[in-house]
Protein backbone atom coordinates (compact mmCIF):
# COMPACT_ATOMS: atom_id res chain seq x y z
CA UNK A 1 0.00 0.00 0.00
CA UNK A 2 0.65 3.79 -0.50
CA UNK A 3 1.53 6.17 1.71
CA UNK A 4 -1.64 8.06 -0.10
CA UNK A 5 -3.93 4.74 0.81
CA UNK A 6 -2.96 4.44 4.31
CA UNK A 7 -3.41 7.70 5.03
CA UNK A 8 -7.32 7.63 3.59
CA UNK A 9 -7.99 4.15 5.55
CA UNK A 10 -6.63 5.95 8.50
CA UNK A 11 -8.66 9.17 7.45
CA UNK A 12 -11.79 6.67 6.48
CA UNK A 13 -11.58 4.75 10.05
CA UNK A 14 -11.28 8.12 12.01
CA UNK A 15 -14.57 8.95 10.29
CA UNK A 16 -16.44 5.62 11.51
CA UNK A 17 -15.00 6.27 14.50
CA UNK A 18 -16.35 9.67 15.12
CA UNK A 19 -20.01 8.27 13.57
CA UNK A 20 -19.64 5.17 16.12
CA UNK A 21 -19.28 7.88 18.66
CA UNK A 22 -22.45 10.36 17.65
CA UNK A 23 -24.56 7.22 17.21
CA UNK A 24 -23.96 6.33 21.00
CA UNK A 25 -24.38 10.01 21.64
CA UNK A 26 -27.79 9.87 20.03
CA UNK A 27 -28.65 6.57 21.53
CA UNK A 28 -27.90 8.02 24.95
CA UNK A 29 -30.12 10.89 23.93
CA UNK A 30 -33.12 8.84 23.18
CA UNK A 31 -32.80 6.62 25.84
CA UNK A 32 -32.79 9.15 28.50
CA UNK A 33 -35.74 10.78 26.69
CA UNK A 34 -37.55 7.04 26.71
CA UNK A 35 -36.83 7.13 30.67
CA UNK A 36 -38.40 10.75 30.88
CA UNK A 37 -41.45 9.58 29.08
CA UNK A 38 -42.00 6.86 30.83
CA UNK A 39 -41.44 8.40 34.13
CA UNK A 40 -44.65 11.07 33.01
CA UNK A 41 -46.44 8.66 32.33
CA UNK A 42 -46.06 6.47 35.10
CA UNK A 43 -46.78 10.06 37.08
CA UNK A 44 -50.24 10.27 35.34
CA UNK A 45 -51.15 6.62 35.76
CA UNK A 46 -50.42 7.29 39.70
CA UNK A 47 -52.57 10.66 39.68
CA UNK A 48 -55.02 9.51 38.19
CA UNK A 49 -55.69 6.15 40.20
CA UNK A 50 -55.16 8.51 43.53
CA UNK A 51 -57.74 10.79 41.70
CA UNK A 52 -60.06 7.43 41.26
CA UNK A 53 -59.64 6.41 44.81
CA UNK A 54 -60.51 9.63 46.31
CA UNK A 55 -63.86 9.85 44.08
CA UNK A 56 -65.09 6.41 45.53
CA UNK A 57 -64.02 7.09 48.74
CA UNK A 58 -66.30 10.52 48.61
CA UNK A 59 -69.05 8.76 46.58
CA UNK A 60 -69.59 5.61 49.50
CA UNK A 61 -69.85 8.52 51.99
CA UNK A 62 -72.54 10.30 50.82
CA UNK A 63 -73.90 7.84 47.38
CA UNK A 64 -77.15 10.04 47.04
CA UNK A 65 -76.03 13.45 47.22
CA UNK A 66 -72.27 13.85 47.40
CA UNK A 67 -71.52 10.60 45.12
CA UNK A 68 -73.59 12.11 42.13
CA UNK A 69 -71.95 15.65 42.52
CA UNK A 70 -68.35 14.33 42.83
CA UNK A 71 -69.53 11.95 39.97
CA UNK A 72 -70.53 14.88 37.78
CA UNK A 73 -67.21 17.03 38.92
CA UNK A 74 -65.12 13.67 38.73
CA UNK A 75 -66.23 14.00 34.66
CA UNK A 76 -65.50 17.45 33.89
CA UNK A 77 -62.14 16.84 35.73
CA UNK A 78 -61.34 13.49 33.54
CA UNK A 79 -61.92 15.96 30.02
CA UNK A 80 -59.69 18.82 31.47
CA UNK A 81 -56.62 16.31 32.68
């Protein structure tokens, strides 16, 4: 080989190199993202059960008065969250 043609393997295995290294990057990136969105959504899952639990508890109370009007809020609640 040629000075010329080790210089461009060298040159051509730098560049792989440097793409290795940005993929990783951008794996790491996504990943982390993946953890943040799961986190949010394991959040939501957890509000909304404690959300649940509190509506039941407040409906057996009071079933004929309080349960329909924490029913009725309990809705409007669910379409604005």
């Amino acid at each position: 080989m040629t000075t010329t043609n080790n210089l461009t393997c060298i040159i051509n295995l730098s560049l792989e190199l440097n793409q290795v290294k940005d993929l990783d990057i951008l794996l790491n990136r996504i990943l982390t993202e993946a953890r943040v969105f799961v986190n949010a959504i394991e959040r939501a899952n957890m509000t909304r059960s404690m959300i649940l639990r509190t509506i039941e508890m407040a409906r057996l109370r009071d079933s004929k008065e309080t349960g329909t009007h924490v029913q009725r809020v309990a809705s409007y609640s669910v379409a604005i969250y």
